[in-house]
PDB file of N, CA and C in Angstrom:
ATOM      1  N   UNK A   1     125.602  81.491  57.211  1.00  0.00           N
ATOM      2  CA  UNK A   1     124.766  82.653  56.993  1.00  0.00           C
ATOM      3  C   UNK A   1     124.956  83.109  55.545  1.00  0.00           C
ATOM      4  N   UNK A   2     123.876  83.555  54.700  1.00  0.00           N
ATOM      5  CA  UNK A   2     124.304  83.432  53.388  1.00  0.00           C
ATOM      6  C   UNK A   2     123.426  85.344  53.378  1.00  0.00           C
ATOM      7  N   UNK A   3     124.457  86.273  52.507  1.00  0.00           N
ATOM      8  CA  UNK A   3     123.450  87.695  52.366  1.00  0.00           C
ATOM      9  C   UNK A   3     122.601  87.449  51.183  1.00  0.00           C
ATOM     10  N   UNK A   4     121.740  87.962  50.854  1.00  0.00           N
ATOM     11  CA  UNK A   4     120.681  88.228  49.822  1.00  0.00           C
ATOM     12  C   UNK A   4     120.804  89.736  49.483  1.00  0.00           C
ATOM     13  N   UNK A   5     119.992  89.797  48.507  1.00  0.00           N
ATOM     14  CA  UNK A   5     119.814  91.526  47.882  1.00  0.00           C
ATOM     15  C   UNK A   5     119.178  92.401  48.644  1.00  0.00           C
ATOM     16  N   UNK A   6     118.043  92.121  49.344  1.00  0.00           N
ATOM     17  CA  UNK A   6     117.516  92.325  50.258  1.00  0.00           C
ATOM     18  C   UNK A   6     118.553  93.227  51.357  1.00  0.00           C
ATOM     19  N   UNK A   7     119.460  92.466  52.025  1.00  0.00           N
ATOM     20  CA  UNK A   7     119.969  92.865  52.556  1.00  0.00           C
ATOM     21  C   UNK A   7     121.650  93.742  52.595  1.00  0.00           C
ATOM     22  N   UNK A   8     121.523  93.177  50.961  1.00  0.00           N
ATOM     23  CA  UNK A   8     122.622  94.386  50.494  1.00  0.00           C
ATOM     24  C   UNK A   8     122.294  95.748  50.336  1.00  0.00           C
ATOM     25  N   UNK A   9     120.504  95.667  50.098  1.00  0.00           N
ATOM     26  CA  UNK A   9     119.981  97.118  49.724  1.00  0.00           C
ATOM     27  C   UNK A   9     119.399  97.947  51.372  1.00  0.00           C
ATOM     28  N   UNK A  10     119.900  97.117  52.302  1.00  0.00           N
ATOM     29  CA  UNK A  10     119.082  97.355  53.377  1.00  0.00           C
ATOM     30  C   UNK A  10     120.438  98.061  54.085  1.00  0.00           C
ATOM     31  N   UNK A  11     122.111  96.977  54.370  1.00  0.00           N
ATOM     32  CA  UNK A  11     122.815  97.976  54.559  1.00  0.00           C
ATOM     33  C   UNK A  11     123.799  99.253  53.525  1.00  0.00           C
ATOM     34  N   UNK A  12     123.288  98.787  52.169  1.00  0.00           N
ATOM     35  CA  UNK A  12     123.659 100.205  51.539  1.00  0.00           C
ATOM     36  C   UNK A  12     122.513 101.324  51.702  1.00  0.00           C
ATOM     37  N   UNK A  13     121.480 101.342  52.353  1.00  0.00           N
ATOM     38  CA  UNK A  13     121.163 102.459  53.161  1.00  0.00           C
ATOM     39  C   UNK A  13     121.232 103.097  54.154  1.00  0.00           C
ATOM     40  N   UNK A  14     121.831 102.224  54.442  1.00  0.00           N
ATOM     41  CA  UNK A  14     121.898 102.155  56.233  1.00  0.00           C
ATOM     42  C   UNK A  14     123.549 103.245  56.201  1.00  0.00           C
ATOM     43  N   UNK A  15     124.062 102.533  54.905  1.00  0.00           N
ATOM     44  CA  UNK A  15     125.551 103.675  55.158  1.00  0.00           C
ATOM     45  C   UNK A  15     125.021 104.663  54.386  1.00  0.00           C
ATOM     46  N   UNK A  16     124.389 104.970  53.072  1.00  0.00           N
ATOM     47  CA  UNK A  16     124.066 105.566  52.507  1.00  0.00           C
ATOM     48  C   UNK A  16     124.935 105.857  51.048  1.00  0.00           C
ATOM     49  N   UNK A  17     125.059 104.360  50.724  1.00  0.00           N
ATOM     50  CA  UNK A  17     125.796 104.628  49.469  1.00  0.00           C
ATOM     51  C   UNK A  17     124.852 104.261  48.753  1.00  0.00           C
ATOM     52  N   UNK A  18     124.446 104.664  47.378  1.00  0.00           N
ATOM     53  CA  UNK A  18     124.080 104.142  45.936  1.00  0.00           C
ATOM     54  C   UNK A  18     124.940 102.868  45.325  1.00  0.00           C
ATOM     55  N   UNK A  19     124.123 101.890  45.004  1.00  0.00           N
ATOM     56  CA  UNK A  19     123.979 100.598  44.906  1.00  0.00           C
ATOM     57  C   UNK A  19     123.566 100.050  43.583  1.00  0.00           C
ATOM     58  N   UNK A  20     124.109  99.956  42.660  1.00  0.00           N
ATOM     59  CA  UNK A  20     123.276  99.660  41.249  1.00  0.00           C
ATOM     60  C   UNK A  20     122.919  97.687  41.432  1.00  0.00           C
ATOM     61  N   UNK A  21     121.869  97.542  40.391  1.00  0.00           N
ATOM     62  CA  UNK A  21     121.629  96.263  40.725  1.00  0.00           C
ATOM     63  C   UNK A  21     122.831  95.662  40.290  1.00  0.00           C
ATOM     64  N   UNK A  22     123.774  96.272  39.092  1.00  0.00           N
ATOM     65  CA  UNK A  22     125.016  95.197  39.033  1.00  0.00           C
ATOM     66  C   UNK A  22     125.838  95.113  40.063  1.00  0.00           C
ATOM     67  N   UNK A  23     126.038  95.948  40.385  1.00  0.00           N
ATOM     68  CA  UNK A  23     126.801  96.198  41.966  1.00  0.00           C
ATOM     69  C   UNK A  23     126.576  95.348  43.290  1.00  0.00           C
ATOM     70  N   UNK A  24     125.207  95.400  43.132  1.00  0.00           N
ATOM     71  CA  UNK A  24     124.353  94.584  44.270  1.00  0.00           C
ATOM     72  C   UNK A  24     125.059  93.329  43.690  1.00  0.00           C
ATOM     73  N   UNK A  25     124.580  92.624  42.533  1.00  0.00           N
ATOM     74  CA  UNK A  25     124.896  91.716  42.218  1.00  0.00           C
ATOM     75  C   UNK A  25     126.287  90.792  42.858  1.00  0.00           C
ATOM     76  N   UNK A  26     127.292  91.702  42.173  1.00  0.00           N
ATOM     77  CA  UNK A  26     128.773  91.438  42.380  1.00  0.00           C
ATOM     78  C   UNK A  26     129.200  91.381  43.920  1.00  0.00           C
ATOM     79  N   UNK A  27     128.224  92.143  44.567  1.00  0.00           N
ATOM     80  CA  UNK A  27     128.822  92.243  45.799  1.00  0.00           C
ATOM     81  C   UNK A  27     128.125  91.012  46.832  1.00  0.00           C
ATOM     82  N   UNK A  28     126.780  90.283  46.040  1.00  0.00           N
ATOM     83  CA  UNK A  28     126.434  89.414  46.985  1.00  0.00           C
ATOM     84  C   UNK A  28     126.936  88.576  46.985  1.00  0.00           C
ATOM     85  N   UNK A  29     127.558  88.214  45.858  1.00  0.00           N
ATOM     86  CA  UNK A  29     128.905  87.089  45.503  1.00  0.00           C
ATOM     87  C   UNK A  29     130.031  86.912  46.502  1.00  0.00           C
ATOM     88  N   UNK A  30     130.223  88.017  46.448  1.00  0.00           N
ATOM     89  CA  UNK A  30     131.454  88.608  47.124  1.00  0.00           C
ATOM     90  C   UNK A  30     131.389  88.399  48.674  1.00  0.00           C
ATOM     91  N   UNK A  31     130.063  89.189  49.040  1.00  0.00           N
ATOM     92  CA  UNK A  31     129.956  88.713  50.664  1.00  0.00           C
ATOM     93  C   UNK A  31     129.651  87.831  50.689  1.00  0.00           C
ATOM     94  N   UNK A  32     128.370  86.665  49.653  1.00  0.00           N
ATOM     95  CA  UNK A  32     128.514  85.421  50.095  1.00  0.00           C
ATOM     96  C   UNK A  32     129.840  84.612  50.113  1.00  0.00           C
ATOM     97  N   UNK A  33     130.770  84.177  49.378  1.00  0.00           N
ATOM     98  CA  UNK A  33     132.341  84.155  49.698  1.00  0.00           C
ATOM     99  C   UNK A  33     132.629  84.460  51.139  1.00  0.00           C
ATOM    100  N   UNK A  34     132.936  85.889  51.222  1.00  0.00           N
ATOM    101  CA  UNK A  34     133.144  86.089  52.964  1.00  0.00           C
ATOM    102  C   UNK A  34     132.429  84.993  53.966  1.00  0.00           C
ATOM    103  N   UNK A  35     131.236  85.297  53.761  1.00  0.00           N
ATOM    104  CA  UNK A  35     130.358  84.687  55.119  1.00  0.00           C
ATOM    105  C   UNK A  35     130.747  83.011  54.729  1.00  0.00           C
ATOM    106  N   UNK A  36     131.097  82.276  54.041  1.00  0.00           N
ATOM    107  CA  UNK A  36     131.369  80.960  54.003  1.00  0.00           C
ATOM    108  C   UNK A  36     132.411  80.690  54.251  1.00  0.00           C
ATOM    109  N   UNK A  37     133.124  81.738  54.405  1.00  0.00           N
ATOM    110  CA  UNK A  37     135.075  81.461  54.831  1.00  0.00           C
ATOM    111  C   UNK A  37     134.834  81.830  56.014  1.00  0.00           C
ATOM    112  N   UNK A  38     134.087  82.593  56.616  1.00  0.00           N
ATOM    113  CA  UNK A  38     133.719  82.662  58.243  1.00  0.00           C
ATOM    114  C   UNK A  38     132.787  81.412  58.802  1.00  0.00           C
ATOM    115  N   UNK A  39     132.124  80.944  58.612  1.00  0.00           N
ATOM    116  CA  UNK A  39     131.579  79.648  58.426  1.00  0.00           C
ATOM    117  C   UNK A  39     132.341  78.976  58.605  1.00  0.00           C
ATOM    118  N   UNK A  40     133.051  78.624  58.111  1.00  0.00           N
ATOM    119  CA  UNK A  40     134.440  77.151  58.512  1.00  0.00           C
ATOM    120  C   UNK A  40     135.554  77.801  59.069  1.00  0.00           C
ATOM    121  N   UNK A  41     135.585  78.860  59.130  1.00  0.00           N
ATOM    122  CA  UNK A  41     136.812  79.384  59.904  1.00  0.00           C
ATOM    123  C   UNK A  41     136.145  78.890  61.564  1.00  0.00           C
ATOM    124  N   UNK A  42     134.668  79.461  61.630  1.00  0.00           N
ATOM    125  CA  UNK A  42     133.863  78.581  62.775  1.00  0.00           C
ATOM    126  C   UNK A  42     133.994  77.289  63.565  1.00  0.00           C
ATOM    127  N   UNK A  43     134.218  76.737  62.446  1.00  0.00           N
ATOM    128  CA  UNK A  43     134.386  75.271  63.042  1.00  0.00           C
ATOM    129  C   UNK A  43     135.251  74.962  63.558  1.00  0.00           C
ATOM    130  N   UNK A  44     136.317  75.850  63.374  1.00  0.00           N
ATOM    131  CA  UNK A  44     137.950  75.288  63.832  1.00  0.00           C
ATOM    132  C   UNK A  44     137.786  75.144  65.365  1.00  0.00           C
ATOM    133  N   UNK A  45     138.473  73.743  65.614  1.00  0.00           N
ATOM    134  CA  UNK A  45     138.154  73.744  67.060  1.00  0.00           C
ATOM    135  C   UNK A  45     139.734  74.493  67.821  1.00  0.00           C
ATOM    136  N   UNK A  46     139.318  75.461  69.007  1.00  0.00           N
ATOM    137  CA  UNK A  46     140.286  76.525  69.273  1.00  0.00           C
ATOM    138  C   UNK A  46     140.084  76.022  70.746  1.00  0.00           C
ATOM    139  N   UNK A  47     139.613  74.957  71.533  1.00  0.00           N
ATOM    140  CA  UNK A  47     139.559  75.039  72.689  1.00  0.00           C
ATOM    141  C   UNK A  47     141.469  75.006  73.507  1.00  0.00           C
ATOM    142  N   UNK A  48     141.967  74.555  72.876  1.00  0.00           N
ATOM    143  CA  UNK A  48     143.672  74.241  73.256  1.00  0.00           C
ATOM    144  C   UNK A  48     144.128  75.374  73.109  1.00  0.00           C
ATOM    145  N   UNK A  49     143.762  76.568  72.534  1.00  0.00           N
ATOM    146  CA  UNK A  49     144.510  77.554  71.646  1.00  0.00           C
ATOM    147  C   UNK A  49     144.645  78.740  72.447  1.00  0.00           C
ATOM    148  N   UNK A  50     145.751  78.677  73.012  1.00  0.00           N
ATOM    149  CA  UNK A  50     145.668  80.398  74.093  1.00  0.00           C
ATOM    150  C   UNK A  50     145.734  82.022  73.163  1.00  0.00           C
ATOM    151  N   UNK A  51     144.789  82.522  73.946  1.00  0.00           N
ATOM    152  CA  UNK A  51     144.662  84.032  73.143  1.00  0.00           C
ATOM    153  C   UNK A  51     146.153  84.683  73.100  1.00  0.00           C
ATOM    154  N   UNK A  52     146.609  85.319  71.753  1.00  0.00           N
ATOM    155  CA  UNK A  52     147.500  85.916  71.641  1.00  0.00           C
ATOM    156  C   UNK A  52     147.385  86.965  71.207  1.00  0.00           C
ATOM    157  N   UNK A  53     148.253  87.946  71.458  1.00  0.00           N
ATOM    158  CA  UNK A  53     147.948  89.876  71.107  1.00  0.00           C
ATOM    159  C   UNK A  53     148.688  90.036  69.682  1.00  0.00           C
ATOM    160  N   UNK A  54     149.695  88.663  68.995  1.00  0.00           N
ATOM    161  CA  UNK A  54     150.216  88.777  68.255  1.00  0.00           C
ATOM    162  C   UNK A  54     150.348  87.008  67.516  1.00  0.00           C
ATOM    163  N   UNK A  55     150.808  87.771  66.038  1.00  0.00           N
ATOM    164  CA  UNK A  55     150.990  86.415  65.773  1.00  0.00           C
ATOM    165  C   UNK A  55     152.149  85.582  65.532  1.00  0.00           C
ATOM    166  N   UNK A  56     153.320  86.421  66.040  1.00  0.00           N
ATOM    167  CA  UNK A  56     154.567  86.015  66.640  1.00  0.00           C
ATOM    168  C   UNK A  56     155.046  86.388  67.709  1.00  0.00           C
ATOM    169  N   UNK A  57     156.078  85.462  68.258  1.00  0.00           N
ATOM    170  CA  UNK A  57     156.432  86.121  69.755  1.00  0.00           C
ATOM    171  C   UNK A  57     157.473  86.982  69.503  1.00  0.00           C
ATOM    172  N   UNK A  58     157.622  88.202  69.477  1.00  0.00           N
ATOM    173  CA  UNK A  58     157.540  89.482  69.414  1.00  0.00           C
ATOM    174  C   UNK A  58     157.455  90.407  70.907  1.00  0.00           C
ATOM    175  N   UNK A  59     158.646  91.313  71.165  1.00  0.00           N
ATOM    176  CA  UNK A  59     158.298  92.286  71.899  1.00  0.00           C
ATOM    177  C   UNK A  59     158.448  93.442  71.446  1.00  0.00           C
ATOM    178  N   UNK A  60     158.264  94.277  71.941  1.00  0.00           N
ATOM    179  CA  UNK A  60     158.562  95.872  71.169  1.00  0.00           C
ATOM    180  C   UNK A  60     159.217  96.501  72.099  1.00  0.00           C
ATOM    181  N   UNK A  61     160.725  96.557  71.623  1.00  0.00           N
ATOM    182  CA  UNK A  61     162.041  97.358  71.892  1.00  0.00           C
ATOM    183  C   UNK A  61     161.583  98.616  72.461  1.00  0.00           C
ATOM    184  N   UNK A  62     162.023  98.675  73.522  1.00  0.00           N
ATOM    185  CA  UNK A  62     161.957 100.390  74.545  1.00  0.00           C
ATOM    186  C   UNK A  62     162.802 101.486  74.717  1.00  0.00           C
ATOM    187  N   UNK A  63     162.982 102.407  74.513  1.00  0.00           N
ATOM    188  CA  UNK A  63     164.154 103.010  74.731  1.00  0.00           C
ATOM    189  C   UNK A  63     163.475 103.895  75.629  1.00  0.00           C
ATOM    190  N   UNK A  64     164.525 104.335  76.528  1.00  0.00           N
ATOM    191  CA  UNK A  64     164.813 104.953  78.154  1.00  0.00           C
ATOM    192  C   UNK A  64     163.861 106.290  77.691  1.00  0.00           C
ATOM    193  N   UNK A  65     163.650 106.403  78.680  1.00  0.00           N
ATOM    194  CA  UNK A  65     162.215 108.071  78.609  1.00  0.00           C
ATOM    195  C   UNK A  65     163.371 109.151  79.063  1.00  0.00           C
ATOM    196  N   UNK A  66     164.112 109.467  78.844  1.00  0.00           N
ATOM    197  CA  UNK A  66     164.866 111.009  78.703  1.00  0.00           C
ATOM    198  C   UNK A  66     164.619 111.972  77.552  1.00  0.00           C
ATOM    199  N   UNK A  67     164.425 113.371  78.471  1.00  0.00           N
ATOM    200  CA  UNK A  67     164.267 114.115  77.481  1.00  0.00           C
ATOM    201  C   UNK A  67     165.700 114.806  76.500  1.00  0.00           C
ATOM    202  N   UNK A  68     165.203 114.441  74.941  1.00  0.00           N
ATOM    203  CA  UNK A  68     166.462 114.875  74.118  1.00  0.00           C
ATOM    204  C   UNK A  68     166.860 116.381  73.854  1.00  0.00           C
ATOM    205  N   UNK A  69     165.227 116.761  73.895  1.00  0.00           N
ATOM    206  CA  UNK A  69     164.973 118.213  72.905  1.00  0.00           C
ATOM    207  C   UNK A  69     165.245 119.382  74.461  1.00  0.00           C
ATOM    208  N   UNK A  70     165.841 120.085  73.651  1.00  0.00           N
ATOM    209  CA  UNK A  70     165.992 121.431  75.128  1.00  0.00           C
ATOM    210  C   UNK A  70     164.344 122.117  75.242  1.00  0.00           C
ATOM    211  N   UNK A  71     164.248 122.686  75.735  1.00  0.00           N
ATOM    212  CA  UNK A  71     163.377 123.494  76.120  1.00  0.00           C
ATOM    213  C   UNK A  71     163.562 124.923  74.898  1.00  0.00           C
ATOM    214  N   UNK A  72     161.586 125.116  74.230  1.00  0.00           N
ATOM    215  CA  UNK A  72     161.864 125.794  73.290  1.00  0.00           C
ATOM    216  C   UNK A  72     161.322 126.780  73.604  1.00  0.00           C
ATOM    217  N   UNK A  73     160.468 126.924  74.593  1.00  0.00           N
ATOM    218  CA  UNK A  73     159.200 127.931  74.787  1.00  0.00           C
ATOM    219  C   UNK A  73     159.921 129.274  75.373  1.00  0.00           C
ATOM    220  N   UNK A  74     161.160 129.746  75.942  1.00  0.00           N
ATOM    221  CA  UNK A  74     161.212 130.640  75.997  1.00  0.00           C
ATOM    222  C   UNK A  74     161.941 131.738  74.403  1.00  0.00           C
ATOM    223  N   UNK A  75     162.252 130.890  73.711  1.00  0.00           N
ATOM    224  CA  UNK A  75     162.909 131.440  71.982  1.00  0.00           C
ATOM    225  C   UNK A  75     161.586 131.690  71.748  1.00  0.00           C
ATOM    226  N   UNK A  76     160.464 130.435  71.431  1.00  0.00           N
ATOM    227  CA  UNK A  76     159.415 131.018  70.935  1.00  0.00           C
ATOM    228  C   UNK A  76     158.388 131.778  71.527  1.00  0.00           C
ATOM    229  N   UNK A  77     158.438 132.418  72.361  1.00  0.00           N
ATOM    230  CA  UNK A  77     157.531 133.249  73.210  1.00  0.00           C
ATOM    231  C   UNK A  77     158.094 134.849  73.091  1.00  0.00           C
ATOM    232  N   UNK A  78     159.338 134.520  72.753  1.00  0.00           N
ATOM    233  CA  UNK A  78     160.153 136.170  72.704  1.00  0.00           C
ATOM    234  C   UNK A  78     160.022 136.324  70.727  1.00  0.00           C
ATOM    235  N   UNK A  79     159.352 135.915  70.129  1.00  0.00           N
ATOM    236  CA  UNK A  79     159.171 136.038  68.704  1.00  0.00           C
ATOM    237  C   UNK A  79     157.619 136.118  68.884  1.00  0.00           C
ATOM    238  N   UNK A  80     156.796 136.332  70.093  1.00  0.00           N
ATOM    239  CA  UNK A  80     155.268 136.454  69.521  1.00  0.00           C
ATOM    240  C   UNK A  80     155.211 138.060  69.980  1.00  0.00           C
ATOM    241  N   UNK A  81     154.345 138.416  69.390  1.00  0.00           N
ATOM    242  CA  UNK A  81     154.159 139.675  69.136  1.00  0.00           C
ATOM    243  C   UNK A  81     153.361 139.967  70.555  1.00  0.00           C
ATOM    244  N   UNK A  82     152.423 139.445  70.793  1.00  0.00           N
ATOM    245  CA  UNK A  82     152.314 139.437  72.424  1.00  0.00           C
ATOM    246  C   UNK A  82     151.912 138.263  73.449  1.00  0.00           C
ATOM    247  N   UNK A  83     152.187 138.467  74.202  1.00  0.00           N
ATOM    248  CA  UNK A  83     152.685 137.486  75.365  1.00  0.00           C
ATOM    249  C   UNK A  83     152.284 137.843  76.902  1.00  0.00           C
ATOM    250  N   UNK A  84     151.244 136.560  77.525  1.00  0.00           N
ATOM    251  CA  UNK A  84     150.826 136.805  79.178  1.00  0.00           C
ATOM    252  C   UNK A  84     150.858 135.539  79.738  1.00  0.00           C
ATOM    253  N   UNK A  85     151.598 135.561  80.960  1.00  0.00           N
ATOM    254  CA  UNK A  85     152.086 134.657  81.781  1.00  0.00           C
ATOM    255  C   UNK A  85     152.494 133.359  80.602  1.00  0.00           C
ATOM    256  N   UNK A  86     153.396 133.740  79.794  1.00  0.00           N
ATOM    257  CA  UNK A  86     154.143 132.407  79.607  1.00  0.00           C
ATOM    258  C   UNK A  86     152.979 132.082  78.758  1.00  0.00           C
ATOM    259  N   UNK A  87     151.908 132.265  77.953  1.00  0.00           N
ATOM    260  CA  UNK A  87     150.990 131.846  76.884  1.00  0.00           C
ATOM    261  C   UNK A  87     151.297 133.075  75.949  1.00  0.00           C
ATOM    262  N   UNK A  88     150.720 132.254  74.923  1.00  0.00           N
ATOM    263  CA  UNK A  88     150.659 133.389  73.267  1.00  0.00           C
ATOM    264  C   UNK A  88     149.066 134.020  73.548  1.00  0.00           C
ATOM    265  N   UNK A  89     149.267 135.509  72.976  1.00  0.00           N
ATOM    266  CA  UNK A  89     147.545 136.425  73.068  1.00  0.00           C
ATOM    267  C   UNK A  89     147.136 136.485  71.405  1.00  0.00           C
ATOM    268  N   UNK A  90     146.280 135.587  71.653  1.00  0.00           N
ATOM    269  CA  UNK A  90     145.806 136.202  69.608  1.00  0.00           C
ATOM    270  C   UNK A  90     145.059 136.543  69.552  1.00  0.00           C
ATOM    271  N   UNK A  91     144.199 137.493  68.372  1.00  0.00           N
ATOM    272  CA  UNK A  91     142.937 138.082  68.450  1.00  0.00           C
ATOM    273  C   UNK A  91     141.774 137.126  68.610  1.00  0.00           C
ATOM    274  N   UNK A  92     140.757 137.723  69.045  1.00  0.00           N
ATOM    275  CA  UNK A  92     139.534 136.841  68.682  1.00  0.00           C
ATOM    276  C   UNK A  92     138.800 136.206  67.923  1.00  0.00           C
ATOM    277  N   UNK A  93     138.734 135.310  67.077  1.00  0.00           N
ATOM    278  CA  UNK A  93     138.132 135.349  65.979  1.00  0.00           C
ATOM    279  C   UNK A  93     136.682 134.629  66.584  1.00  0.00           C
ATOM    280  N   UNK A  94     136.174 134.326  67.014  1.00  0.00           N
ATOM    281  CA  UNK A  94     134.786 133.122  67.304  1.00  0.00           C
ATOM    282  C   UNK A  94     134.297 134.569  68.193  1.00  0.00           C
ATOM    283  N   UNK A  95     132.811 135.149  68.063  1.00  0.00           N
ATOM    284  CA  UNK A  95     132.574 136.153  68.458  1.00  0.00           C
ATOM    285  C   UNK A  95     131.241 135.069  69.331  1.00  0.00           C
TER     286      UNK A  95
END
């Protein structure tokens, strides 16, 4: 698949960036490059090749679910200026 200008000017509207023709230029280069390294990356034959979530075998270390931190909400509830059922009261602001 090869891009053209055409279609550099089609998705730099589509995001809505400004595009100079040198720009255009440089960049069809650029994605043409891309799309030809995807192109033969294509061809690679992957039928043997099992899907992996990583690209080493790798697990990720767990540590035990206990809680460390004490309980803070009754310190900070006795420092708010006012207080109902165990929530903070602030003024209204959104009318």
């Amino acid at each position: 698949m090869s891009i053209n200008q055409k279609d550099i000017q089609k998705i730099a509207h589509l995001a809505r960036i400004n595009v100079s023709e040198e720009e255009s230029r440089i960049l069809e280069t650029k994605l043409g490059s891309i799309m030809t390294m995807i192109d033969k990356m294509q061809e690679v034959n992957t039928d043997n090749v099992e899907p992996m979530s990583h690209a080493l075998e790798v697990t990720q270390p767990l540590r035990e679910d206990v809680v460390t931190e004490k309980d803070i909400r009754s310190n900070a509830l006795e420092l708010a200026p006012e207080v109902e059922q165990s929530t903070f009261i602030v003024p209204q602001v959104i009318e």
